[in-house]
C-alpha atoms as a PDB file:
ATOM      1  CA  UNK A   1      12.985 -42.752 -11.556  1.00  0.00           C
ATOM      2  CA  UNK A   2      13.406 -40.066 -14.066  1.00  0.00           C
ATOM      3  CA  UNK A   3      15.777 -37.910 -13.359  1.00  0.00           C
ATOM      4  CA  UNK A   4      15.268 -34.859 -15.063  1.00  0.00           C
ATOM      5  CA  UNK A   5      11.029 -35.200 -13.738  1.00  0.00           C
ATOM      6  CA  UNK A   6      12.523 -35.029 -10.083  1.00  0.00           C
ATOM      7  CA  UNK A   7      14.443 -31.841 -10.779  1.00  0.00           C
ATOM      8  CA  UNK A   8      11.838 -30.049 -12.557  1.00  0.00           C
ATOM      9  CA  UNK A   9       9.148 -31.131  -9.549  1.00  0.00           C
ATOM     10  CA  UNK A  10      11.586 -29.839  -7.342  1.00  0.00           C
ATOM     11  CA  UNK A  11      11.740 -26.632  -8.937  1.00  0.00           C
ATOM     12  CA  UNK A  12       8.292 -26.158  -9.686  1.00  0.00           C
ATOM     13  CA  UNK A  13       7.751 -27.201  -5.389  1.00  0.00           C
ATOM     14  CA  UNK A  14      10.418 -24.256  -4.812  1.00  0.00           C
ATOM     15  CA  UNK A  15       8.622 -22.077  -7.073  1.00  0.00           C
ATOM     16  CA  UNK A  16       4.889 -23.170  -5.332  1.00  0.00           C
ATOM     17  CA  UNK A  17       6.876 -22.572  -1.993  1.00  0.00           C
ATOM     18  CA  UNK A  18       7.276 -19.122  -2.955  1.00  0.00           C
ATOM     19  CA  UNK A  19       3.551 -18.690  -3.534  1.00  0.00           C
ATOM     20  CA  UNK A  20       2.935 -20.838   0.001  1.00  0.00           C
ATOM     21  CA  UNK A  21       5.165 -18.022   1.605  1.00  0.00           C
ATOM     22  CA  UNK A  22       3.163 -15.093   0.758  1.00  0.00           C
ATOM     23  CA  UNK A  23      -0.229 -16.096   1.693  1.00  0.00           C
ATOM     24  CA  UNK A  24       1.294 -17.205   4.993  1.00  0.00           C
ATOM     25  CA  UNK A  25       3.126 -14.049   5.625  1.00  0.00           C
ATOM     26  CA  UNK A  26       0.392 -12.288   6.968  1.00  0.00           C
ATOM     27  CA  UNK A  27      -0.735 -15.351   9.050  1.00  0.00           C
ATOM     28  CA  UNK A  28       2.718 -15.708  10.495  1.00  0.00           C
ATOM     29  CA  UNK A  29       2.399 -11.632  12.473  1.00  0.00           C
ATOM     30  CA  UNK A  30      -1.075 -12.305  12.996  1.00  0.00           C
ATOM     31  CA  UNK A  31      -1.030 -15.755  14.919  1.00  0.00           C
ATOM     32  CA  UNK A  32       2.131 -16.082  15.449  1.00  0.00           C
ATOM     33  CA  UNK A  33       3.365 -12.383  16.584  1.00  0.00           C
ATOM     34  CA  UNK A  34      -0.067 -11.265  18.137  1.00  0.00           C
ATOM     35  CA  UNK A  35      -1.663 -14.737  19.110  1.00  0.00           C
ATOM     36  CA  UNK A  36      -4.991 -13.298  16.604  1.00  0.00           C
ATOM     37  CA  UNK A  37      -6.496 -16.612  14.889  1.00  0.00           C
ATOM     38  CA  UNK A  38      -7.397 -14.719  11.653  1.00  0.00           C
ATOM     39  CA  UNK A  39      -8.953 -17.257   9.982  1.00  0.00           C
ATOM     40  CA  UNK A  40     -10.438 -14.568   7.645  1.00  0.00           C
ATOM     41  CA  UNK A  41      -7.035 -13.861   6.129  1.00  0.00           C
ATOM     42  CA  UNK A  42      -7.723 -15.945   2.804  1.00  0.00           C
ATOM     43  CA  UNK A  43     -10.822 -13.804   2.303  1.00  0.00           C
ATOM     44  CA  UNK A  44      -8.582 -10.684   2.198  1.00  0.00           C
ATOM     45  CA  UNK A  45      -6.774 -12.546  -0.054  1.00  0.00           C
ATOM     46  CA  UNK A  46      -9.277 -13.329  -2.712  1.00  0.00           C
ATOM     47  CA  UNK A  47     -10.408  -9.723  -2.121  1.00  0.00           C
ATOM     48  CA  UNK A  48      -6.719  -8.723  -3.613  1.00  0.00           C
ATOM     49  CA  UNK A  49      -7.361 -11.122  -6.155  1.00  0.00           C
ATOM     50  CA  UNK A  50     -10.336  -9.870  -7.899  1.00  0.00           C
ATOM     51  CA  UNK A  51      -9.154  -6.324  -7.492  1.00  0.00           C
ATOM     52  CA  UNK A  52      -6.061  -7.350  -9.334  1.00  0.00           C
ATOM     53  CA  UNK A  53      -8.593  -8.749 -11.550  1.00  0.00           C
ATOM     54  CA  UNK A  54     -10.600  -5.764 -12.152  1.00  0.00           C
ATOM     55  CA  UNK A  55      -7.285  -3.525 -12.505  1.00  0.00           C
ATOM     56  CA  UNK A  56      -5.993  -5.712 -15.187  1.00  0.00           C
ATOM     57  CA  UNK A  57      -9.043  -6.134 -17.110  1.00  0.00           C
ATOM     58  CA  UNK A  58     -10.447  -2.467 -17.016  1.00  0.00           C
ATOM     59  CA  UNK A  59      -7.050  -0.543 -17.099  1.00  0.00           C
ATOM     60  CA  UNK A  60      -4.467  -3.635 -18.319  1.00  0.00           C
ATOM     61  CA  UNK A  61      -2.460  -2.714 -14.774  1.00  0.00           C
ATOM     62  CA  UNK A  62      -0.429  -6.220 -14.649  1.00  0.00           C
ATOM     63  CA  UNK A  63      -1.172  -8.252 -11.516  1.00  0.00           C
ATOM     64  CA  UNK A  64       2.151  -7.340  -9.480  1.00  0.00           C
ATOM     65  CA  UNK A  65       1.725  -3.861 -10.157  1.00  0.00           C
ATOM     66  CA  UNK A  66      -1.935  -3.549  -9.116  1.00  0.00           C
ATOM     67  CA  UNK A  67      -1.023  -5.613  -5.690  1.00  0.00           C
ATOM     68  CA  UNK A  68       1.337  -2.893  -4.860  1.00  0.00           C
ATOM     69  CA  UNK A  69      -1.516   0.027  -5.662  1.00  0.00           C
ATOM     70  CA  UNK A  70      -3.693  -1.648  -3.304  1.00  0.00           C
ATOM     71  CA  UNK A  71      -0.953  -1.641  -0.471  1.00  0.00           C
ATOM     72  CA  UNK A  72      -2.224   1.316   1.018  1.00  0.00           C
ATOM     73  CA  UNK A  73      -6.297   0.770   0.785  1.00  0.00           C
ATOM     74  CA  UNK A  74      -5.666  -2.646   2.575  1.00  0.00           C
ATOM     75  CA  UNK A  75      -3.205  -1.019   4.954  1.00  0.00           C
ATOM     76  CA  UNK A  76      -6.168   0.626   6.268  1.00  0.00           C
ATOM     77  CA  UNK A  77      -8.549  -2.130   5.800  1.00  0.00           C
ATOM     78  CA  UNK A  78      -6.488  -3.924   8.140  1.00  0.00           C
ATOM     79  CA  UNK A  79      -6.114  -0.819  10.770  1.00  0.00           C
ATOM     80  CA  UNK A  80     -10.054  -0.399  10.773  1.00  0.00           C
ATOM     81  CA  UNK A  81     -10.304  -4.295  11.237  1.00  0.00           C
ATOM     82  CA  UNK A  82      -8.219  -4.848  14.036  1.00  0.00           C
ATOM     83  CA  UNK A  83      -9.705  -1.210  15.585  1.00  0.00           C
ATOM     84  CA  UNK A  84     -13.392  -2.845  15.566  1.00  0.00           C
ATOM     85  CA  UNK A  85     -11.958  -6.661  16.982  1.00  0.00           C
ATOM     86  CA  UNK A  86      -9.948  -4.621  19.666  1.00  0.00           C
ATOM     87  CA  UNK A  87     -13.231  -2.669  20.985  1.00  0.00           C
ATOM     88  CA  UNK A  88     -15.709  -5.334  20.357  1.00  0.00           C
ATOM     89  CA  UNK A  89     -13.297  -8.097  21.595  1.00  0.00           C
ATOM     90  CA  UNK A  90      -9.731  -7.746  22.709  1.00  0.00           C
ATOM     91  CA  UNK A  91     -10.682  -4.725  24.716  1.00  0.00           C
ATOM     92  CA  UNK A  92     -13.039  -6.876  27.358  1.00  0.00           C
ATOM     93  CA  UNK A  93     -10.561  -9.930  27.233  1.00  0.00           C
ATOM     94  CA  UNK A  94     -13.422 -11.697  25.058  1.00  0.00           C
ATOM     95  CA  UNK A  95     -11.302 -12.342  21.831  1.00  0.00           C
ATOM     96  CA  UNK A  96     -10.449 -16.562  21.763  1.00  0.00           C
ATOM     97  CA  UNK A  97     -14.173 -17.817  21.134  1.00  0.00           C
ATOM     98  CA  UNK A  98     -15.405 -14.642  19.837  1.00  0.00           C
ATOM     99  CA  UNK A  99     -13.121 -13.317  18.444  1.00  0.00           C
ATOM    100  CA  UNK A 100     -12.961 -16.741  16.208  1.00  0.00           C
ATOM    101  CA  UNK A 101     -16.643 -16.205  15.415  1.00  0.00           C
ATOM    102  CA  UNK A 102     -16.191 -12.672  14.402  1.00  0.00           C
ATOM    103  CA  UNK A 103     -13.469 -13.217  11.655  1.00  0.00           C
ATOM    104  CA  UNK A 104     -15.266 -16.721  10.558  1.00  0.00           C
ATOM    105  CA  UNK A 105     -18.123 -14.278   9.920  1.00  0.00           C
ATOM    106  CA  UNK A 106     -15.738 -12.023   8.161  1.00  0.00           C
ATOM    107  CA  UNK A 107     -14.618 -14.866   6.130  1.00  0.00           C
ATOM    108  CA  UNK A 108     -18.568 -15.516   4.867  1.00  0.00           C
ATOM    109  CA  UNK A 109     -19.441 -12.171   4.413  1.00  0.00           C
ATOM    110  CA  UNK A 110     -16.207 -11.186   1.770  1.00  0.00           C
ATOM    111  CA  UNK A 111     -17.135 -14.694  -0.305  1.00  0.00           C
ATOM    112  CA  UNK A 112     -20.765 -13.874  -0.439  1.00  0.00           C
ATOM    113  CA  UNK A 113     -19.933 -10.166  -1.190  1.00  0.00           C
ATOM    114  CA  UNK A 114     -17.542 -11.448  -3.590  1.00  0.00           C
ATOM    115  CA  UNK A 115     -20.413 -13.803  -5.344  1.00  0.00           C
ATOM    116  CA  UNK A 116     -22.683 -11.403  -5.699  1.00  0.00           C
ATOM    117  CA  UNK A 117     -20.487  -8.872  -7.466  1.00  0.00           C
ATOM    118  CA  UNK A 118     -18.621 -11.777  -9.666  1.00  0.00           C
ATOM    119  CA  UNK A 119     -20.578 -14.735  -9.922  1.00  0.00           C
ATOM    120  CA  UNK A 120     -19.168 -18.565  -9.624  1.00  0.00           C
ATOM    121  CA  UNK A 121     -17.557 -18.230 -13.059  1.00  0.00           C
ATOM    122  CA  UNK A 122     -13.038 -18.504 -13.046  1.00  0.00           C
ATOM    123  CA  UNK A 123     -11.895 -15.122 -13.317  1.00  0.00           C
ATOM    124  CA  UNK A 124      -7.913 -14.944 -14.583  1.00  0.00           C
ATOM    125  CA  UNK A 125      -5.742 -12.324 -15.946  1.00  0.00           C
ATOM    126  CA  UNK A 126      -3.383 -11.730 -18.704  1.00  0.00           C
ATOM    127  CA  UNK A 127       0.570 -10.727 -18.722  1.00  0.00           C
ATOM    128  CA  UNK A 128       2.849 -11.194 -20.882  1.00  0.00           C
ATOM    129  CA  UNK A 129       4.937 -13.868 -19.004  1.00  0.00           C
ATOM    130  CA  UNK A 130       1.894 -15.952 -18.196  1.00  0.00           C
ATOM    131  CA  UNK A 131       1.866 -19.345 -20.047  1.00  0.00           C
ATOM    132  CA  UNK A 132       5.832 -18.836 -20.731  1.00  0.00           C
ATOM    133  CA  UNK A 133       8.894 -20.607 -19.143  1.00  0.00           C
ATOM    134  CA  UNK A 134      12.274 -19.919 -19.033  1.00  0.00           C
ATOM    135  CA  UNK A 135      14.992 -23.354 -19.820  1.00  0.00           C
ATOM    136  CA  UNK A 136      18.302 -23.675 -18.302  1.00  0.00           C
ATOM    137  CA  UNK A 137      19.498 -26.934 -19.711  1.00  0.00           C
ATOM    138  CA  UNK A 138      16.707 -29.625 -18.595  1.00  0.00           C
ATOM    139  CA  UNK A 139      15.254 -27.434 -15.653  1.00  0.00           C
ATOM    140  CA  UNK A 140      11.993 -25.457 -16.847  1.00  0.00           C
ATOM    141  CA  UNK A 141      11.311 -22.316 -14.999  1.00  0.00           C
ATOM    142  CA  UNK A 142       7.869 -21.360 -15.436  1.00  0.00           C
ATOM    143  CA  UNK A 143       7.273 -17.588 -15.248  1.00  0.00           C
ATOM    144  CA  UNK A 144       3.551 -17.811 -13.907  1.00  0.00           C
ATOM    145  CA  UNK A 145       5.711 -19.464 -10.566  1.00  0.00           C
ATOM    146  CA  UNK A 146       8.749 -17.849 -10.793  1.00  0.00           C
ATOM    147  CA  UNK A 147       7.668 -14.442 -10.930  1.00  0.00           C
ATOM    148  CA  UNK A 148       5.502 -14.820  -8.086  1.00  0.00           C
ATOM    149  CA  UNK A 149       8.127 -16.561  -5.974  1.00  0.00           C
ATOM    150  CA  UNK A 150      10.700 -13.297  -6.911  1.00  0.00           C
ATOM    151  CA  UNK A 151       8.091 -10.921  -5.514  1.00  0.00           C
ATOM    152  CA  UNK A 152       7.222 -13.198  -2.625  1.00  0.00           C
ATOM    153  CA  UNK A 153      10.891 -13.554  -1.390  1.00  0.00           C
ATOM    154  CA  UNK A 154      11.191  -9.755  -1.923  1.00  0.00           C
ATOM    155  CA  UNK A 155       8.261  -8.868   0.148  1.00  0.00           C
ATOM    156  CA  UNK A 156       9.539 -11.457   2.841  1.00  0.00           C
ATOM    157  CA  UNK A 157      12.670  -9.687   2.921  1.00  0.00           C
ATOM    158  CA  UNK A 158      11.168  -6.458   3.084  1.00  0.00           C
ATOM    159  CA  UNK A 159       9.267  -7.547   6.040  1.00  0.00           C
ATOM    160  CA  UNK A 160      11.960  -9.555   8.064  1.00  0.00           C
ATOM    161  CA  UNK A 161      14.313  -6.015   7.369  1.00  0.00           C
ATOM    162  CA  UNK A 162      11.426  -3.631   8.762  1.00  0.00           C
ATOM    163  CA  UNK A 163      10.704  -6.304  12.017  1.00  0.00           C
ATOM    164  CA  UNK A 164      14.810  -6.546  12.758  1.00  0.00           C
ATOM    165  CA  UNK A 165      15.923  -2.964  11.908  1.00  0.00           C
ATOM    166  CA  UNK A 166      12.851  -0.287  12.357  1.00  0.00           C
ATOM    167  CA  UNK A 167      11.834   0.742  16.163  1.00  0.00           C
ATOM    168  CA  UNK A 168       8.193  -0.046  15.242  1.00  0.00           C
ATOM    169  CA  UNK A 169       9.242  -3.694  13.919  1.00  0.00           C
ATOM    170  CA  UNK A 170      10.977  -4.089  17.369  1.00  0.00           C
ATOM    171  CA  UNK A 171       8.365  -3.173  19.002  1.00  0.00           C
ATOM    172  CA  UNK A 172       6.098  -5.716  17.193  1.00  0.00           C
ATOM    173  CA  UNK A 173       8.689  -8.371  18.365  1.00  0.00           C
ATOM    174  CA  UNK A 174       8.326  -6.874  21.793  1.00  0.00           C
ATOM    175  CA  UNK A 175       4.433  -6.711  21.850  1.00  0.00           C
ATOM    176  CA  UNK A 176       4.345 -10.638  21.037  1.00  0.00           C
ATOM    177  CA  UNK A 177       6.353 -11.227  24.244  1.00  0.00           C
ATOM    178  CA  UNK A 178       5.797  -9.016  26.835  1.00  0.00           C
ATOM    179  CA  UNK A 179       3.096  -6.137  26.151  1.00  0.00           C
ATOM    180  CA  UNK A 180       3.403  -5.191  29.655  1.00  0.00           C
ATOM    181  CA  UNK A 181       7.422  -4.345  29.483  1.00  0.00           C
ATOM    182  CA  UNK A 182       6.448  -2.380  26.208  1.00  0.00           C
ATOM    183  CA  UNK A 183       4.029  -0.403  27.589  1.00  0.00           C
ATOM    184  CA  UNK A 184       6.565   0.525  30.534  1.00  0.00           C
ATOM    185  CA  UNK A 185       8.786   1.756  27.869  1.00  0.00           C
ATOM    186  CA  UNK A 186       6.071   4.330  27.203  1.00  0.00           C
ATOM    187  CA  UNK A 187       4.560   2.348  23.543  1.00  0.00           C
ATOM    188  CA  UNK A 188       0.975   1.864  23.351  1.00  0.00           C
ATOM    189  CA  UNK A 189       0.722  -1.927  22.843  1.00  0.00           C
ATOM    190  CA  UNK A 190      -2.718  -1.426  21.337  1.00  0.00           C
ATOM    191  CA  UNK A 191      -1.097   1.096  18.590  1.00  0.00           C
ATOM    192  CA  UNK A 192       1.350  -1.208  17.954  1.00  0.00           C
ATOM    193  CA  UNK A 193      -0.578  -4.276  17.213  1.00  0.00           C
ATOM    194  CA  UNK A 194      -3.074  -2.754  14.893  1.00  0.00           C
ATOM    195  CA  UNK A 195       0.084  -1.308  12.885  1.00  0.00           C
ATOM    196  CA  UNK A 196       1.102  -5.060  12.794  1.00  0.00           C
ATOM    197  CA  UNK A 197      -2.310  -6.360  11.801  1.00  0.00           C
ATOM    198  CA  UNK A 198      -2.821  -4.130   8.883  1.00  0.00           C
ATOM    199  CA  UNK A 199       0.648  -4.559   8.427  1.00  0.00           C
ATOM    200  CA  UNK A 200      -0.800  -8.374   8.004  1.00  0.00           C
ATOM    201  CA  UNK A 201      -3.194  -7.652   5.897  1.00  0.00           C
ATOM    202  CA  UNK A 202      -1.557  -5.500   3.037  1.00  0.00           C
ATOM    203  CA  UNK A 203       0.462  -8.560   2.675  1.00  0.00           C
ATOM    204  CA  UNK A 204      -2.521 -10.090   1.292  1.00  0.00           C
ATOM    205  CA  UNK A 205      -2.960  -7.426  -1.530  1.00  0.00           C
ATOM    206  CA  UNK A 206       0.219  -9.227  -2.649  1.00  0.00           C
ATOM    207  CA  UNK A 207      -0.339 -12.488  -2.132  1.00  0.00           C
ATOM    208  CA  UNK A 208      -4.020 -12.197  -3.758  1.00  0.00           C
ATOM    209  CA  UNK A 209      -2.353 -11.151  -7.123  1.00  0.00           C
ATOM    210  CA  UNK A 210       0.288 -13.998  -6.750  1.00  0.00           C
ATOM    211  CA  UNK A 211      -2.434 -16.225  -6.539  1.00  0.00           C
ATOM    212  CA  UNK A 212      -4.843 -15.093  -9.301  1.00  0.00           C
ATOM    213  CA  UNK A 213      -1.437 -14.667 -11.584  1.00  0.00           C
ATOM    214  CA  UNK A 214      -0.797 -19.020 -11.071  1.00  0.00           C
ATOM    215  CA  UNK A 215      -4.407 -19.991 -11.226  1.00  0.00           C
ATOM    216  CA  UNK A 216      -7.963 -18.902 -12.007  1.00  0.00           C
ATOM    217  CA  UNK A 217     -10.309 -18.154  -9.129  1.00  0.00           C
ATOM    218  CA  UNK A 218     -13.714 -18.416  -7.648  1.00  0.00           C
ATOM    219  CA  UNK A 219     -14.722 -17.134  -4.347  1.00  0.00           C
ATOM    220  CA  UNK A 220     -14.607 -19.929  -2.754  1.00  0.00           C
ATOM    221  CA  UNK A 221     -11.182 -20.834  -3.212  1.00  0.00           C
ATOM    222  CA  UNK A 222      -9.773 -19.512   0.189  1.00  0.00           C
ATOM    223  CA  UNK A 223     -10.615 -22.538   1.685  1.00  0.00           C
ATOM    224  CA  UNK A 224      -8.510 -24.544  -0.343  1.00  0.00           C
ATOM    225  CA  UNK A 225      -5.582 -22.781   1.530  1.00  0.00           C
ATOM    226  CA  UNK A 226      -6.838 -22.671   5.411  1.00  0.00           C
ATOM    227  CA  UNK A 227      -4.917 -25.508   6.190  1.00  0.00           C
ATOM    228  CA  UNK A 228      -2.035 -24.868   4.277  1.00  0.00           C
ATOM    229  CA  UNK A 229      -1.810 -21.758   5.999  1.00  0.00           C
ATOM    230  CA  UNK A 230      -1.851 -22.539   9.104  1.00  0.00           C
ATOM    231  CA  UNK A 231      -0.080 -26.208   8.842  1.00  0.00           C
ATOM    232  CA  UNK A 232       2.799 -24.053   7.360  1.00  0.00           C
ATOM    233  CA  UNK A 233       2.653 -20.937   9.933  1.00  0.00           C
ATOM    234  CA  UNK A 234       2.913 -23.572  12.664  1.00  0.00           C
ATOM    235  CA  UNK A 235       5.494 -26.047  10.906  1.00  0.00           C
ATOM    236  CA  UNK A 236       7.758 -22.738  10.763  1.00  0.00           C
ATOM    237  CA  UNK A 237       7.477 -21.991  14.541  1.00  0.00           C
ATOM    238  CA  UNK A 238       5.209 -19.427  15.954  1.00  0.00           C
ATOM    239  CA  UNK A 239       5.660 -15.701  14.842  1.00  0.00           C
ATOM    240  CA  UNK A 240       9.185 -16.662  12.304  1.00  0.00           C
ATOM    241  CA  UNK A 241       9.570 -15.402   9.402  1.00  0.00           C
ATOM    242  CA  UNK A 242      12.251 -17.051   8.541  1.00  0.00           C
ATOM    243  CA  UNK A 243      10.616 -20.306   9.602  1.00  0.00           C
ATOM    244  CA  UNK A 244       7.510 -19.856   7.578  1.00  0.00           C
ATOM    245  CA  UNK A 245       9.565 -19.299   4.364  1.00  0.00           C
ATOM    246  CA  UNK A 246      11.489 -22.889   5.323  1.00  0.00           C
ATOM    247  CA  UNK A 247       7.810 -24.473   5.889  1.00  0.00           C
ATOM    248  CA  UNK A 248       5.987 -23.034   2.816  1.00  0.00           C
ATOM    249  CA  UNK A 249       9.198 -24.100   0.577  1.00  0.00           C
ATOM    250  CA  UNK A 250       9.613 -27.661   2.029  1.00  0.00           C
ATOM    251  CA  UNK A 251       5.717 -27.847   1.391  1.00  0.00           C
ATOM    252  CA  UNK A 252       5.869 -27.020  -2.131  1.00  0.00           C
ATOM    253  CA  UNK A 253       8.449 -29.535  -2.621  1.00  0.00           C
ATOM    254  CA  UNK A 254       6.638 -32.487  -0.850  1.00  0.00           C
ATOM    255  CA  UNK A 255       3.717 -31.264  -2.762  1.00  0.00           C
ATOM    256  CA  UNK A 256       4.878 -31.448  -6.154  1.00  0.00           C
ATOM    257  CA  UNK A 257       7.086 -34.206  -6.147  1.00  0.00           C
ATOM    258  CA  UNK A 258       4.417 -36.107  -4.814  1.00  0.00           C
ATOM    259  CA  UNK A 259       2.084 -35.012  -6.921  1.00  0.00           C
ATOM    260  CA  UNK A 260       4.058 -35.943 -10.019  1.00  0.00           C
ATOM    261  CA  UNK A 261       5.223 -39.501  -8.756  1.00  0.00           C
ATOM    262  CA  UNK A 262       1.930 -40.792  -6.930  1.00  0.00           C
ATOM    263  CA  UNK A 263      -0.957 -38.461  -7.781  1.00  0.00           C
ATOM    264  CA  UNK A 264      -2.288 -35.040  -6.705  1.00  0.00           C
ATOM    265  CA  UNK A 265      -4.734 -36.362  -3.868  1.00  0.00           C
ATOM    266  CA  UNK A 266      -1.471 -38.059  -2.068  1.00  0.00           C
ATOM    267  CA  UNK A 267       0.050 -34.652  -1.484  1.00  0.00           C
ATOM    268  CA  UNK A 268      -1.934 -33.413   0.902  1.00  0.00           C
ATOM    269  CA  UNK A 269      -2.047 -36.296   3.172  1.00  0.00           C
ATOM    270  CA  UNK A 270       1.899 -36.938   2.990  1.00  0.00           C
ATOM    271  CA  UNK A 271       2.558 -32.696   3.757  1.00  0.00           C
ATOM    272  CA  UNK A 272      -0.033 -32.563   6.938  1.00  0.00           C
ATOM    273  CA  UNK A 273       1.883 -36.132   8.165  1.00  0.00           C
ATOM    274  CA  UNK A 274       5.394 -34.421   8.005  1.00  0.00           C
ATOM    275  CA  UNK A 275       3.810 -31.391   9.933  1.00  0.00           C
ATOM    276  CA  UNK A 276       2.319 -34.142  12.669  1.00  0.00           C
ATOM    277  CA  UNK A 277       5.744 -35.933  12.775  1.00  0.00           C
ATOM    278  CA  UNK A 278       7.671 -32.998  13.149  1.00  0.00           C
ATOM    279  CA  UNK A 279       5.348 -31.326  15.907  1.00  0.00           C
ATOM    280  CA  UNK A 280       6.213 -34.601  17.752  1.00  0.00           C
ATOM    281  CA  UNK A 281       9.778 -34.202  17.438  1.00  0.00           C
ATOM    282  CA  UNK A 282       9.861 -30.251  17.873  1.00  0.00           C
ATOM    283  CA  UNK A 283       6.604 -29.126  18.799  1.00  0.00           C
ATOM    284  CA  UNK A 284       8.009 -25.289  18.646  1.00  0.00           C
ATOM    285  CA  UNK A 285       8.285 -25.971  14.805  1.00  0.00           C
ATOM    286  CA  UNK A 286      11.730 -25.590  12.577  1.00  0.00           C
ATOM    287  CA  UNK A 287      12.911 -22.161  13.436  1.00  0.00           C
ATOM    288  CA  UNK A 288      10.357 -21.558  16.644  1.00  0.00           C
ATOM    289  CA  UNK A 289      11.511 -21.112  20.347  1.00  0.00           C
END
């Protein structure tokens, strides 16, 4: 075995862990913190990713810049979502089989919406460290992954700083266990969970602009990453963070490496049978309880 080939597929699974991470942050509060199946959540993503698109190409705003522009627009995107599944669903106690159907709708409405506006043709963007890499001895670094995996781990850290040290992240924790205690302590559950949801769903502003920064997209490439997404929220544990970040890295690892020594179409098979066999040793996931 080639030594040198295993470290840089390690690296370059790190690096794809990284990318794993963000699209599964959102995910991770959704599910895991407020037991919503958003199964819509890599539409919002490819919606960040063509309006990084459209920033870079009409204004030359790079990628990472753009995603953090659109924080606020998909703040409220998120707020108004959860607002109209809460009234329509949640409200009435109607939101596991209908709820499902509502954001499976939402899911087929953004592609369409997004095919109509930018047809079936790859859409990418430029910046100046795409198509570069950075050597340390034998190990390549490149920045189209290793850029995205900075901002990732930054936003993860942002997020696992506001849940642990803000009164409104506490209360997030708390809503996920106990709404009932919460709302004794005089905090509107309801509030609470649709500041978590569109907390959710700015994440994806981010993660759509670390995807279209690694690869080209069409959109119909959210599906790709429904499994992924969910195979990693749940290898993690349930609503954390920290766990999710553990899953989507040792993903990208068994991934690549497999992927380099035994073919691209073997990867996904060998990551979803670690997920099985580790379910059936700790069905909580790594980090859940």
């Amino acid at each position: 075995m080639d030594v040198n080939l295993l470290i840089n597929a390690v690296i370059a699974g790190l690096l794809l862990g990284g990318f794993y991470a963000a699209v599964t942050a959102g995910i991770s509060i959704s599910f895991g913190m407020l037991d919503i199946v958003n199964i819509a959540h890599p539409a919002f993503i490819l919606l960040g990713s063509y309006i990084a698109y459209s920033l870079n190409v009409g204004f030359g705003i790079d990628p990472i810049a753009a995603s953090i522009l659109m924080l606020p627009a998909f703040y409220a995107l998120g707020a108004f979502v959860y607002q109209v599944y809460y009234v329509s669903f949640e409200k009435f106690g109607q939101e596991s089989l209908r709820g499902l159907a509502f954001f499976f709708g939402l899911l087929f409405v953004t592609e369409v919406i997004l095919l109509l506006i930018f047809g079936v043709d790859y859409r990418s963007v430029n910046a100046a460290y795409i198509g570069s890499s950075l050597s340390i001895g034998p190990m390549e670094f490149p920045l189209r992954l290793l850029v995205p995996c900075v901002v990732a781990l930054a936003m993860f850290a942002a997020l696992e700083v506001f849940l642990s040290r803000t009164f409104i992240g506490r209360a997030v924790m708390a809503v996920s266990q106990d709404p009932t205690a919460l709302r004794l302590m005089a905090v509107d559950p309801t509030r609470i969970k649709r500041i978590a949801f569109a907390i959710s769903i700015a994440t994806a502003s981010m993660a759509g602009a670390i995807l279209i920064v690694i690869q080209p997209v069409i959109p119909s490439v959210g599906r790709d990453y429904i499994g992924r997404i969910f195979a990693i929220c749940v290898l993690g544990g349930l609503g954390s963070l920290p766990g999710t970040l553990i899953a989507a890295l040792l993903l990208g690892v068994i991934e690549s490496v497999t992927s380099v020594f035994y073919g691209p179409s073997w990867a996904p098979a060998v990551s979803f049978g670690i997920l099985l066999l580790t379910l059936a040793v700790r069905p909580s996931g790594l980090l859940g309880r």
